[in-house]
PDB file of N, CA and C in Angstrom:
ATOM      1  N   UNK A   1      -8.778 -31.644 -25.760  1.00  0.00           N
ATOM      2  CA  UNK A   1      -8.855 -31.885 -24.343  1.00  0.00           C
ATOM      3  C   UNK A   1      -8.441 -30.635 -23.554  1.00  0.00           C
ATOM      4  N   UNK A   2      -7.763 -30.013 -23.637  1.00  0.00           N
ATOM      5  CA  UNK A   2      -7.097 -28.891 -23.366  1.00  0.00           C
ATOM      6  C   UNK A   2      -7.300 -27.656 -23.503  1.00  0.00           C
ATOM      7  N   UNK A   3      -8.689 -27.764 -24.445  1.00  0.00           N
ATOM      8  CA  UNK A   3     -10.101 -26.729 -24.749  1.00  0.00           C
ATOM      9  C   UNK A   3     -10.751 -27.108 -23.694  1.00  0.00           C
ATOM     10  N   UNK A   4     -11.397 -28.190 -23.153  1.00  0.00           N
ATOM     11  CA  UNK A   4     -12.188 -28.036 -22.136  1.00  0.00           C
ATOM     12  C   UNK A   4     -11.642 -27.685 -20.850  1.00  0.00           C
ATOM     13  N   UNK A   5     -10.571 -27.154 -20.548  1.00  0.00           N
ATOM     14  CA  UNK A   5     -10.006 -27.266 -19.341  1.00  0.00           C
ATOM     15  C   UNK A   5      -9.746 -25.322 -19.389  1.00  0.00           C
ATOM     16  N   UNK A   6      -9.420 -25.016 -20.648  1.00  0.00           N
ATOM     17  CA  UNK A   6      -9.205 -23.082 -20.751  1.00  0.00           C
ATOM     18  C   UNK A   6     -10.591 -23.249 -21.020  1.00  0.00           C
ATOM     19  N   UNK A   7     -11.343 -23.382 -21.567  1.00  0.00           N
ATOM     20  CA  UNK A   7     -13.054 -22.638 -21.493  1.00  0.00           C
ATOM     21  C   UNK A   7     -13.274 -21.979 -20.402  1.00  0.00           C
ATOM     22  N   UNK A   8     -13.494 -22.676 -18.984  1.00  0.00           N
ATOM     23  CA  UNK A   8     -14.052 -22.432 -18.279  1.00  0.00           C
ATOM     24  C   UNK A   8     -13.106 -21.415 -17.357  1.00  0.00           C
ATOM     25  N   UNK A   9     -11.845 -21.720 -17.351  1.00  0.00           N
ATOM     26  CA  UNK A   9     -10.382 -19.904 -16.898  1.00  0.00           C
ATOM     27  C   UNK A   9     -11.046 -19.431 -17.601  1.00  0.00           C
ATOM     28  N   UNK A  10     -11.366 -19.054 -19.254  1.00  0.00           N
ATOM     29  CA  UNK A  10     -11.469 -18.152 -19.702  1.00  0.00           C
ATOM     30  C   UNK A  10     -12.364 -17.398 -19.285  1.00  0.00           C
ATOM     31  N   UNK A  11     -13.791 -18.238 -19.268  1.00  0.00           N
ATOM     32  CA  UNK A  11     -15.323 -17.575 -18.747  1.00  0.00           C
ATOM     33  C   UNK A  11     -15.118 -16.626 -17.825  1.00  0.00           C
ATOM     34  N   UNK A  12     -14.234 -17.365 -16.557  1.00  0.00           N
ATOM     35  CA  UNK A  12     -14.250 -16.849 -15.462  1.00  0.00           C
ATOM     36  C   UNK A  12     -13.218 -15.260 -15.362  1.00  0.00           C
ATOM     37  N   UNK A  13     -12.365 -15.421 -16.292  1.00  0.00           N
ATOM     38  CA  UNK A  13     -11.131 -14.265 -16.275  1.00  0.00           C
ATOM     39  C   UNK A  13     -12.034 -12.910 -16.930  1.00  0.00           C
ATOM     40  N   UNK A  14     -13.223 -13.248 -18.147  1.00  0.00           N
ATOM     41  CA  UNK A  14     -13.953 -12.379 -18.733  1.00  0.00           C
ATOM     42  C   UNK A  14     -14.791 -11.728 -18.019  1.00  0.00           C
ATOM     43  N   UNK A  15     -15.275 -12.725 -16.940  1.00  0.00           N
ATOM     44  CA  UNK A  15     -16.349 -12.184 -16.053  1.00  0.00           C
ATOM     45  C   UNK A  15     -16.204 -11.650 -14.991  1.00  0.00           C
ATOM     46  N   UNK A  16     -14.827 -11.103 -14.686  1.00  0.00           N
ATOM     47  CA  UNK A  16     -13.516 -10.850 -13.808  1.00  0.00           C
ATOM     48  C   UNK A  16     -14.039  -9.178 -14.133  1.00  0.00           C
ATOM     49  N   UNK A  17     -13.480  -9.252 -15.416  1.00  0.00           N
ATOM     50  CA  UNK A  17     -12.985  -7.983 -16.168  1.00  0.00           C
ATOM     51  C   UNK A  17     -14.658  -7.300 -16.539  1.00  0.00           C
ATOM     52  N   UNK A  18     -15.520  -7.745 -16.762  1.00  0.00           N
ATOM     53  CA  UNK A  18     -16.661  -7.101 -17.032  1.00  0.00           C
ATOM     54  C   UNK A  18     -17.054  -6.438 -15.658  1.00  0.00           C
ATOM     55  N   UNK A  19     -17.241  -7.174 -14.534  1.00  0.00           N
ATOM     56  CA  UNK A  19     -17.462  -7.041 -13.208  1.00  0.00           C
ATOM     57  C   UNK A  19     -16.580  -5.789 -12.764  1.00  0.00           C
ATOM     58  N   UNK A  20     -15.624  -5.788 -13.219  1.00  0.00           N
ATOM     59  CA  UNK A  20     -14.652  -4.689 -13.128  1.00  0.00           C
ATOM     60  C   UNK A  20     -15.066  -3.628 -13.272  1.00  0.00           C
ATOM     61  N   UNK A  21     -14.768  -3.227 -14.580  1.00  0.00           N
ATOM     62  CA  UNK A  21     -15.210  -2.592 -15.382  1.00  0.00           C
ATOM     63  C   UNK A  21     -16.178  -1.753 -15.167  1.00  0.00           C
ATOM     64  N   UNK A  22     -17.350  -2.226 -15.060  1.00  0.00           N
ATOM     65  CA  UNK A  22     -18.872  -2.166 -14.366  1.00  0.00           C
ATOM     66  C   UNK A  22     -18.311  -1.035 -12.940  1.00  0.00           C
ATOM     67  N   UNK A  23     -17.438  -1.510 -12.377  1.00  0.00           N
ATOM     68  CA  UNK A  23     -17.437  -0.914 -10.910  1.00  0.00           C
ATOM     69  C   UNK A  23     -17.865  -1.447 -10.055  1.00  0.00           C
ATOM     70  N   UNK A  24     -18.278  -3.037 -10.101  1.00  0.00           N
ATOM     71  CA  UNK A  24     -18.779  -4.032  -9.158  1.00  0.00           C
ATOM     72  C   UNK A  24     -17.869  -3.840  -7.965  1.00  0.00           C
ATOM     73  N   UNK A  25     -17.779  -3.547  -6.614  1.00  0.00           N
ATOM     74  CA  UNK A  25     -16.995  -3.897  -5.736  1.00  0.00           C
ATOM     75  C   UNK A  25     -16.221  -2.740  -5.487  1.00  0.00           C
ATOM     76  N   UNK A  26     -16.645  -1.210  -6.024  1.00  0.00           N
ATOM     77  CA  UNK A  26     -15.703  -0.559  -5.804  1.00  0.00           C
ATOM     78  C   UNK A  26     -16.118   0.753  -4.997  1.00  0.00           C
ATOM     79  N   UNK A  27     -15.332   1.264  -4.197  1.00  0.00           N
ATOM     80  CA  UNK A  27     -16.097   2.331  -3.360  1.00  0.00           C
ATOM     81  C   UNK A  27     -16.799   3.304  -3.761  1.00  0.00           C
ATOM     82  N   UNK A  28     -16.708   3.522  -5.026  1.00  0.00           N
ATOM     83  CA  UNK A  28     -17.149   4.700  -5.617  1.00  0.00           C
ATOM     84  C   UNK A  28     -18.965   4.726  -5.534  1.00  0.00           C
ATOM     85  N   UNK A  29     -19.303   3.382  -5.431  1.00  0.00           N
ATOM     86  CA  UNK A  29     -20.523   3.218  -5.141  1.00  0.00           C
ATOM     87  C   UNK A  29     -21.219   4.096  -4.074  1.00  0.00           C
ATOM     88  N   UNK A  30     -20.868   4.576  -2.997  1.00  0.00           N
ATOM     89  CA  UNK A  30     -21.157   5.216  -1.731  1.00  0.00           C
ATOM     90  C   UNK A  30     -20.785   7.303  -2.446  1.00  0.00           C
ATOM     91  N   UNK A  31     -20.508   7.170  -3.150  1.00  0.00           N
ATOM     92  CA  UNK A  31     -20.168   8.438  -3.460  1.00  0.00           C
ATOM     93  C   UNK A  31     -21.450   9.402  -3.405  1.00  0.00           C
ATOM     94  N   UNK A  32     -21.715  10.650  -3.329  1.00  0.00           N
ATOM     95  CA  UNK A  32     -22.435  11.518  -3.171  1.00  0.00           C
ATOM     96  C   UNK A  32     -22.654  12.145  -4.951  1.00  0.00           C
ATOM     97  N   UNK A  33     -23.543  12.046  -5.654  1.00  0.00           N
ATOM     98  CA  UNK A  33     -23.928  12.588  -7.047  1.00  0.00           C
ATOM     99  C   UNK A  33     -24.318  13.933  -6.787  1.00  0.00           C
ATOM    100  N   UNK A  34     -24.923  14.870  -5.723  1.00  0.00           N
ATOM    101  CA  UNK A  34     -25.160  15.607  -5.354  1.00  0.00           C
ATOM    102  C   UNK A  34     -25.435  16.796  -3.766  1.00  0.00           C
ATOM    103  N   UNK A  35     -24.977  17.787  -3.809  1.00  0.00           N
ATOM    104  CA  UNK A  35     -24.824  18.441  -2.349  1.00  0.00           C
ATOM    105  C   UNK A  35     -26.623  18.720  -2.321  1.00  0.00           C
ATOM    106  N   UNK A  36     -26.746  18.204  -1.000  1.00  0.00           N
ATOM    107  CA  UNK A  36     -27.907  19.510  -0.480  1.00  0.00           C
ATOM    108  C   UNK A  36     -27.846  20.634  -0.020  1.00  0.00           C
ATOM    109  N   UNK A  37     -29.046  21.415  -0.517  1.00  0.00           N
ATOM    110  CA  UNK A  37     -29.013  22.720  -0.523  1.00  0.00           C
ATOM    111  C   UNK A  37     -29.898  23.673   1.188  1.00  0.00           C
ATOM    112  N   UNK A  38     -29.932  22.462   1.399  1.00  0.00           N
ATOM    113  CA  UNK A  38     -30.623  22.523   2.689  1.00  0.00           C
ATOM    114  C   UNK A  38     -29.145  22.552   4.121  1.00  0.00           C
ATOM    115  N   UNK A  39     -29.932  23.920   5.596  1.00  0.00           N
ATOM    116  CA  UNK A  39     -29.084  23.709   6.095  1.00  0.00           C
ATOM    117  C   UNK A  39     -29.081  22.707   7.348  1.00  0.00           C
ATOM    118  N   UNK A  40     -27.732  22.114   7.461  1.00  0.00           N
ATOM    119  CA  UNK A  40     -27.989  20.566   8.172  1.00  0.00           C
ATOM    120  C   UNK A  40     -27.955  21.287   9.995  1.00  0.00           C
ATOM    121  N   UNK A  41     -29.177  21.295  10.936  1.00  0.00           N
ATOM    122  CA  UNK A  41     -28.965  20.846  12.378  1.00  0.00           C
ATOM    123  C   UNK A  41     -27.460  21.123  12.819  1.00  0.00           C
ATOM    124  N   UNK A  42     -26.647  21.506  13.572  1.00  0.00           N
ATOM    125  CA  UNK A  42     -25.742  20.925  13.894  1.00  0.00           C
ATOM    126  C   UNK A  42     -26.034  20.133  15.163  1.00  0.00           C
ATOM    127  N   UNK A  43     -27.119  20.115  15.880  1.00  0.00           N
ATOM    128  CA  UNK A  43     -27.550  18.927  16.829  1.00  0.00           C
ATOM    129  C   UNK A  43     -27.932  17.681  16.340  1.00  0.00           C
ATOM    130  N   UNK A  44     -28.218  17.628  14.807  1.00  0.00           N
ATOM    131  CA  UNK A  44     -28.417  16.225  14.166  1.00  0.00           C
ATOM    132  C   UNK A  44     -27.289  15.676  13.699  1.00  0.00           C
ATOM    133  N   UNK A  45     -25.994  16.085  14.128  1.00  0.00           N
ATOM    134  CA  UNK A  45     -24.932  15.523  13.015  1.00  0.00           C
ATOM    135  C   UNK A  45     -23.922  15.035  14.053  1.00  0.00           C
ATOM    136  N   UNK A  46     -23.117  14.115  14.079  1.00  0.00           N
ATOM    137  CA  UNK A  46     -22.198  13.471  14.678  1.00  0.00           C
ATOM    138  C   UNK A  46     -20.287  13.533  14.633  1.00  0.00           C
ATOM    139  N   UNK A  47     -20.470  13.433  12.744  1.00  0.00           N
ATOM    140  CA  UNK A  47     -19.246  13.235  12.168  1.00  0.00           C
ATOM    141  C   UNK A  47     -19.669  13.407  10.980  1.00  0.00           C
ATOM    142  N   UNK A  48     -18.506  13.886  10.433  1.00  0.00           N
ATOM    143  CA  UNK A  48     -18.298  14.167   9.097  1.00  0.00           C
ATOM    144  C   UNK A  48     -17.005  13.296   8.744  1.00  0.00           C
ATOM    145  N   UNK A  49     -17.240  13.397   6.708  1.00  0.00           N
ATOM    146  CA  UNK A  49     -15.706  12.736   6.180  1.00  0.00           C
ATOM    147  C   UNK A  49     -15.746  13.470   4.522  1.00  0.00           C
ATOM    148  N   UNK A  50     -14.778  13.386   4.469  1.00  0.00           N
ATOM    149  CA  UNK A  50     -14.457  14.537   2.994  1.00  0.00           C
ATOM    150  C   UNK A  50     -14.591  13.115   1.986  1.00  0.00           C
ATOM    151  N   UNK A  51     -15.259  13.727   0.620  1.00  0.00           N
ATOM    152  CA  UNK A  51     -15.130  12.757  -0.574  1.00  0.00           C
ATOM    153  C   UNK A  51     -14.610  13.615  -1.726  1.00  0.00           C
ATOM    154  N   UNK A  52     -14.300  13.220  -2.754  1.00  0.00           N
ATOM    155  CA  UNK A  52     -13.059  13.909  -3.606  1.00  0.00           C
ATOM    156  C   UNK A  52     -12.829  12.923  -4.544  1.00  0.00           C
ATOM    157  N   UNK A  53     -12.087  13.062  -5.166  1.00  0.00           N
ATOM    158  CA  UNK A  53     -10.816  12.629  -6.232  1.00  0.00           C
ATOM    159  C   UNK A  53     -10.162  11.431  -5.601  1.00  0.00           C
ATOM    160  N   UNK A  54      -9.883  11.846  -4.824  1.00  0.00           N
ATOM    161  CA  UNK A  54      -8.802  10.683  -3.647  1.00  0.00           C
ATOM    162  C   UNK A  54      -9.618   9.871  -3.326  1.00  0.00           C
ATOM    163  N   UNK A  55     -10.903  10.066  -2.862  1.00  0.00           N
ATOM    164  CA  UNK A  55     -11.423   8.545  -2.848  1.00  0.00           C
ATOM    165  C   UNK A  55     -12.682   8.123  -3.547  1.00  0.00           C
ATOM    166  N   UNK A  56     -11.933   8.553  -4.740  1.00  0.00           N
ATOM    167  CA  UNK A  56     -12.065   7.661  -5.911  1.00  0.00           C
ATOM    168  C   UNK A  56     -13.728   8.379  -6.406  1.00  0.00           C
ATOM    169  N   UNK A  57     -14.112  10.073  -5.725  1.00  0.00           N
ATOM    170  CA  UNK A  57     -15.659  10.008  -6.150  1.00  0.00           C
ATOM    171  C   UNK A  57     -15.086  11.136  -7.040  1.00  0.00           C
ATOM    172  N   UNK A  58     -16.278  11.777  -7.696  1.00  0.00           N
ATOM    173  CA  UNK A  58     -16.137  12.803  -8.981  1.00  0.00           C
ATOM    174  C   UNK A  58     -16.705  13.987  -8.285  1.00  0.00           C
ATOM    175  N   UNK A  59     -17.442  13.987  -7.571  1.00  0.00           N
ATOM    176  CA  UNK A  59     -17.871  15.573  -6.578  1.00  0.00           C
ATOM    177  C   UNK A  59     -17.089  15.266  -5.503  1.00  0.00           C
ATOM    178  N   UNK A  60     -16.495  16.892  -5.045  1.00  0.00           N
ATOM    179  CA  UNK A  60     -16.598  17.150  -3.868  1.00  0.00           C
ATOM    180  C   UNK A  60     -17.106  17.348  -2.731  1.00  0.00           C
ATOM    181  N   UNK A  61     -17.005  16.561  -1.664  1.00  0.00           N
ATOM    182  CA  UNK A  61     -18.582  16.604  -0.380  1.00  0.00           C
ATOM    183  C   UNK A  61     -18.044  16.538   0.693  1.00  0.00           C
ATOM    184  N   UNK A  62     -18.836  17.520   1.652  1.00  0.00           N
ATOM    185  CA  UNK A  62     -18.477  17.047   2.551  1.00  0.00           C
ATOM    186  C   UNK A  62     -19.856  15.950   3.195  1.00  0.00           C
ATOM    187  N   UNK A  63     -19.628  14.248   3.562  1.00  0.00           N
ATOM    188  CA  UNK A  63     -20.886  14.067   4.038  1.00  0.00           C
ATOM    189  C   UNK A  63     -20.662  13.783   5.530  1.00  0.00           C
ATOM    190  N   UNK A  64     -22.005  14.317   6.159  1.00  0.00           N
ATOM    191  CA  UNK A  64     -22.213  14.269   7.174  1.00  0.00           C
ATOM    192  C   UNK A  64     -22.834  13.095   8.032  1.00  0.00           C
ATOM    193  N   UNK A  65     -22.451  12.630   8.805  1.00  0.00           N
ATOM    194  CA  UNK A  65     -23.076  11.248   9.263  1.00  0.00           C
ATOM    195  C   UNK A  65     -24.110  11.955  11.083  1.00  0.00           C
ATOM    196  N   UNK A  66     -24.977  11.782  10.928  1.00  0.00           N
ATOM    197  CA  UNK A  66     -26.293  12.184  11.784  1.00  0.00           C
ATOM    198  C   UNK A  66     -26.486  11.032  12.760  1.00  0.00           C
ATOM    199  N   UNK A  67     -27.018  11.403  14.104  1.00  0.00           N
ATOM    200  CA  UNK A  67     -26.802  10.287  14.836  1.00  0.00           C
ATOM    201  C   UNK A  67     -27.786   9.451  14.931  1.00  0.00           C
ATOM    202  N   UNK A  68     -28.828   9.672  13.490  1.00  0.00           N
ATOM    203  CA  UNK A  68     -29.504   8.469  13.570  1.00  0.00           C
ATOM    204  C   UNK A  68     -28.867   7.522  12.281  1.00  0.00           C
ATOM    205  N   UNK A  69     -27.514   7.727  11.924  1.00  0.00           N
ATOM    206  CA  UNK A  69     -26.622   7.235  10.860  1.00  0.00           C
ATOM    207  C   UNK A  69     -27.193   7.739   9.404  1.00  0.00           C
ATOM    208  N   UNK A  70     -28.048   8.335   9.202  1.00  0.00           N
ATOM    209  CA  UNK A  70     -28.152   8.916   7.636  1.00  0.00           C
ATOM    210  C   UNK A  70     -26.728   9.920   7.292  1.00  0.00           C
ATOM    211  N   UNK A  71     -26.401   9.459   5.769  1.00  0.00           N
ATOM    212  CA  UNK A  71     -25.384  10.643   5.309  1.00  0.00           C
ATOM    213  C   UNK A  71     -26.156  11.447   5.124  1.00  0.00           C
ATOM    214  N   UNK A  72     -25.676  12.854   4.521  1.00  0.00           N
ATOM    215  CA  UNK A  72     -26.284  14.123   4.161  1.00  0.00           C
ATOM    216  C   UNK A  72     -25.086  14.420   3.728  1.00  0.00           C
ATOM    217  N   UNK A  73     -24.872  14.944   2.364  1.00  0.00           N
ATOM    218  CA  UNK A  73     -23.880  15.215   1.448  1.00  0.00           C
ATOM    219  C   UNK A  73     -24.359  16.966   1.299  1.00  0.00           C
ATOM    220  N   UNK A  74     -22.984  17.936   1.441  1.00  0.00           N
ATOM    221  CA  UNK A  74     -23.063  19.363   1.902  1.00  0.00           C
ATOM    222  C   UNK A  74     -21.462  19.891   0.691  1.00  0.00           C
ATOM    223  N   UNK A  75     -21.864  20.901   0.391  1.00  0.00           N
ATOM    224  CA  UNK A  75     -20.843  21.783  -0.811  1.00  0.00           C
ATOM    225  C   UNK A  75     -19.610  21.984   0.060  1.00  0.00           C
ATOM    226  N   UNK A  76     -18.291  21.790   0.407  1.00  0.00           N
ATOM    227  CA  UNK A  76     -17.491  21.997   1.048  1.00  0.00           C
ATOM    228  C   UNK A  76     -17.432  23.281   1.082  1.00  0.00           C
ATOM    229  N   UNK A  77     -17.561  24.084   0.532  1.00  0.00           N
ATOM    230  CA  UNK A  77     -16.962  25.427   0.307  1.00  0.00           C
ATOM    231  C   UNK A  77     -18.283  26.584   0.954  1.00  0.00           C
ATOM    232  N   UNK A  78     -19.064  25.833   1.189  1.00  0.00           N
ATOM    233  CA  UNK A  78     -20.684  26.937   2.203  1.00  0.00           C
ATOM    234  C   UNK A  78     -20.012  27.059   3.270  1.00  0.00           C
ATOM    235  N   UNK A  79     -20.266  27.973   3.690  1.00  0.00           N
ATOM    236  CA  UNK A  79     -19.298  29.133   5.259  1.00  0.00           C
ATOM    237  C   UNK A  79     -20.213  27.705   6.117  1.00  0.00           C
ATOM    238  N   UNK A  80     -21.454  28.053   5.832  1.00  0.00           N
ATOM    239  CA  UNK A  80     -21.920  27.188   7.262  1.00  0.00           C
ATOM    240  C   UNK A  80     -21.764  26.085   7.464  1.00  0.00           C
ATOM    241  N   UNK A  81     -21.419  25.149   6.227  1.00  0.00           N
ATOM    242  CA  UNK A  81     -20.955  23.710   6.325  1.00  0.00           C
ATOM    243  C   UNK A  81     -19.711  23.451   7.169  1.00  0.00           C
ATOM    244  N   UNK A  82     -18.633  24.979   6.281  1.00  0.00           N
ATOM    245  CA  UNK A  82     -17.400  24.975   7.432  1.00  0.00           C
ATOM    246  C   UNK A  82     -17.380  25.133   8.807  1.00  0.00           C
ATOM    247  N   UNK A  83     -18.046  25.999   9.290  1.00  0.00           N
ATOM    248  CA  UNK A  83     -18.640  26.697  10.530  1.00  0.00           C
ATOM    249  C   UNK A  83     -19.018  24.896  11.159  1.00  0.00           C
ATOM    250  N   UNK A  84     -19.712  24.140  10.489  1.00  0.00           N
ATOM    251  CA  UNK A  84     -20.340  22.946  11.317  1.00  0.00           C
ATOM    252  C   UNK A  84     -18.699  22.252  11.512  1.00  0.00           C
ATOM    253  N   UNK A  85     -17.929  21.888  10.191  1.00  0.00           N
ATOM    254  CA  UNK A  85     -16.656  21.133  10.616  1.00  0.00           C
ATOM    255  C   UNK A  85     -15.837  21.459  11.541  1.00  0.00           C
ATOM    256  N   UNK A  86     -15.755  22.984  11.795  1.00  0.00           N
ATOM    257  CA  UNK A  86     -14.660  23.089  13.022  1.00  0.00           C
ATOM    258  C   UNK A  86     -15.503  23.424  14.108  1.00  0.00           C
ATOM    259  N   UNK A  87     -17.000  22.899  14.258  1.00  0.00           N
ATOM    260  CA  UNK A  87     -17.007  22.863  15.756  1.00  0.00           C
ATOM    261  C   UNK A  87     -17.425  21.516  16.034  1.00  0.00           C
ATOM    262  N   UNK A  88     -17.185  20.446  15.162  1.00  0.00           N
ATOM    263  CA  UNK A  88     -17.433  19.072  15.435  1.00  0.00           C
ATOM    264  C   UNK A  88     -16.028  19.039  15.549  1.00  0.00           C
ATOM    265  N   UNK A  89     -14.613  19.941  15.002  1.00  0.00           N
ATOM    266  CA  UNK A  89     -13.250  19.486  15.143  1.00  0.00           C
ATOM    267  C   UNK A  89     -13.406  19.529  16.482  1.00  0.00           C
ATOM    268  N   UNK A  90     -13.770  21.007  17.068  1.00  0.00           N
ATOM    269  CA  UNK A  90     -13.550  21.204  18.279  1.00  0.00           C
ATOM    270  C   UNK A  90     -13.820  19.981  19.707  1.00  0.00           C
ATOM    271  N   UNK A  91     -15.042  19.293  19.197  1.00  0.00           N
ATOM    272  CA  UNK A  91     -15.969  18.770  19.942  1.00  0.00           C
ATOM    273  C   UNK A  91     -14.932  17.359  20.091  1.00  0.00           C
ATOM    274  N   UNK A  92     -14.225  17.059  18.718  1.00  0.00           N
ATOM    275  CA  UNK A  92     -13.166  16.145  19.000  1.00  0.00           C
ATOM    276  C   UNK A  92     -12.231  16.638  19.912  1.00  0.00           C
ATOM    277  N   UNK A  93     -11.703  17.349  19.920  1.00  0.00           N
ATOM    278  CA  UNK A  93     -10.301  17.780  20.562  1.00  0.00           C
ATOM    279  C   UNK A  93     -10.602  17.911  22.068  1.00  0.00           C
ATOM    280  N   UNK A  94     -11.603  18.597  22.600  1.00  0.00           N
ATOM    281  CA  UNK A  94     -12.584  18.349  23.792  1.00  0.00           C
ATOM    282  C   UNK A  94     -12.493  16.566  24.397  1.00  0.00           C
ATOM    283  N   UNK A  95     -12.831  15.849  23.319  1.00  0.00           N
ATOM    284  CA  UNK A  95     -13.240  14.291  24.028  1.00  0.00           C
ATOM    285  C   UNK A  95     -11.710  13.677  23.751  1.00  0.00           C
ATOM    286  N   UNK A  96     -10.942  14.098  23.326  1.00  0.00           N
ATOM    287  CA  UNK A  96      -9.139  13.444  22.926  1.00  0.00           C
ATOM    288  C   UNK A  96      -8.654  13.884  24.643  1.00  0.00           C
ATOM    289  N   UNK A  97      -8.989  15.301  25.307  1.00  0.00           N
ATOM    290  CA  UNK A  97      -8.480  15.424  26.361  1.00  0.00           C
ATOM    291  C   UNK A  97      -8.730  14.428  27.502  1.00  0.00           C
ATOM    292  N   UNK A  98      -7.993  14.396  29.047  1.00  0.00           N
ATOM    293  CA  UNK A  98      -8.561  13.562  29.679  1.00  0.00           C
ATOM    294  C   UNK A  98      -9.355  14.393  31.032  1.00  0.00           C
ATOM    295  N   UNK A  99      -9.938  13.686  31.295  1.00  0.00           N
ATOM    296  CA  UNK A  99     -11.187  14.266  32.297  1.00  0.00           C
ATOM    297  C   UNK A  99     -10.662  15.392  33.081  1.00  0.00           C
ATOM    298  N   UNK A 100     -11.113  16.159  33.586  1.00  0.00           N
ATOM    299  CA  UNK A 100     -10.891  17.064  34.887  1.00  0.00           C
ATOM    300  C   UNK A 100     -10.999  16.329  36.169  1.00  0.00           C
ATOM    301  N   UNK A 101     -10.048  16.246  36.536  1.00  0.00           N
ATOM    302  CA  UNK A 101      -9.387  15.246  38.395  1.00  0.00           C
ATOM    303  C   UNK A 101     -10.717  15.824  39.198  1.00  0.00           C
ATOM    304  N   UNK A 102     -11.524  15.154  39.632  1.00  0.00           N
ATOM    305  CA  UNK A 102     -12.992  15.562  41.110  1.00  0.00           C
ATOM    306  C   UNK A 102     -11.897  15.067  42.213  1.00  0.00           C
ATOM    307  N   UNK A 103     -12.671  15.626  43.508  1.00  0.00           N
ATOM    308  CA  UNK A 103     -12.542  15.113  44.418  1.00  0.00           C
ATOM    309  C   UNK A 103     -11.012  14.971  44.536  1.00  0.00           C
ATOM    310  N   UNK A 104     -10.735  14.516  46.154  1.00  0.00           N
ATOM    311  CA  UNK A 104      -9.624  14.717  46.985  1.00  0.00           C
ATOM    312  C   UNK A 104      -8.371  13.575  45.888  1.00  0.00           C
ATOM    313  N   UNK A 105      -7.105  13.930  46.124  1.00  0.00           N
ATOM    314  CA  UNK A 105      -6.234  13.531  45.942  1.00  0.00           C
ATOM    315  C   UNK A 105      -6.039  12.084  45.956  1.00  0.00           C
ATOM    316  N   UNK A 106      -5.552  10.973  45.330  1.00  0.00           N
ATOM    317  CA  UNK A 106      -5.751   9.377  46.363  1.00  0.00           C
ATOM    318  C   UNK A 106      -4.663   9.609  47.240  1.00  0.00           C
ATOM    319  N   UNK A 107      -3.797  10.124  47.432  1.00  0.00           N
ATOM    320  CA  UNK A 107      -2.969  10.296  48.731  1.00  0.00           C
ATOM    321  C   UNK A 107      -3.630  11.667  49.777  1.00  0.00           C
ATOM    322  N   UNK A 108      -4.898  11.754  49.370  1.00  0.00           N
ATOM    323  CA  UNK A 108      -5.280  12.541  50.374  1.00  0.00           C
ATOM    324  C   UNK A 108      -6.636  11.811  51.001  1.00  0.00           C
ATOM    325  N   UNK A 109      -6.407  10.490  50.882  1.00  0.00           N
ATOM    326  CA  UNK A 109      -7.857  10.117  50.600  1.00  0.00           C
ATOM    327  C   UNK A 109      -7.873   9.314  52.172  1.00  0.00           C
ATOM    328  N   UNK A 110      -8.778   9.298  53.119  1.00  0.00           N
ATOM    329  CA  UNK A 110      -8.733   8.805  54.501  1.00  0.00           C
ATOM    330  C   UNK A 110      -8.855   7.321  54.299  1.00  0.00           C
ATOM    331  N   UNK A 111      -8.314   6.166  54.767  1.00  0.00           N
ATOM    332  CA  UNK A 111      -9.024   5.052  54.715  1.00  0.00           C
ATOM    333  C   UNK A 111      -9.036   4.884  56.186  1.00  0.00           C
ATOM    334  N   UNK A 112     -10.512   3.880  56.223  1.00  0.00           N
ATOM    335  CA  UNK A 112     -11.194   3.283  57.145  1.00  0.00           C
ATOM    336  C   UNK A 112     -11.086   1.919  57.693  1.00  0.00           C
ATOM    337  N   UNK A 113     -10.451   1.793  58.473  1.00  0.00           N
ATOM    338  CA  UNK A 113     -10.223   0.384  59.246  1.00  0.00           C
ATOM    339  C   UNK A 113     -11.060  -0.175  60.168  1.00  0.00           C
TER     340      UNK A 113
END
């Protein structure tokens, strides 16, 4: 009686571990297998994000996300790939600031009665 009740834990604990195993469910799926050798627009590109070791891929990439959302996976270490990251840093640090103040003061501002 007590066989039919572990059969079916068991099935399920095996099919746990195969699924695993496999890499079912795991980020590594999204990883980049290869850089292009092609050079990317910097008017087609939006954002970038580093892949590596750390998250969990086996090449190093930098991929690029384009603003019609395609990645494009690039050799970290090409001058011009770098050249693209620090002027998309820049382009951040630009939109982190806050606007330039237009127009009159609000304590300089006339109101109308």
């Amino acid at each position: 009686m007590a066989l039919h009740l572990l059969l079916p834990l068991l099935l399920l604990a095996s099919t746990l571990l195969i699924a695993q195993a496999q890499g079912i469910g795991s980020s590594a799926s999204d990883c980049c297998l290869k850089n292009s050798q092609k050079v990317v627009p910097s008017s087609w590109v939006k954002s970038y994000s580093l892949q590596g070791p750390k998250s969990g891929c086996l090449l190093r990439a930098v991929v690029f996300t384009t603003k019609r959302n395609k990645k494009i996976c690039a050799s970290p270490t090409d001058l011009a790939v770098q050249k693209l990251m620090q002027n998309l840093d820049k382009k951040d640090k630009k939109k982190g600031q806050s606007p330039r103040p237009r127009g009159r003061p609000k304590w300089q501002k006339q109101q109308w009665v």
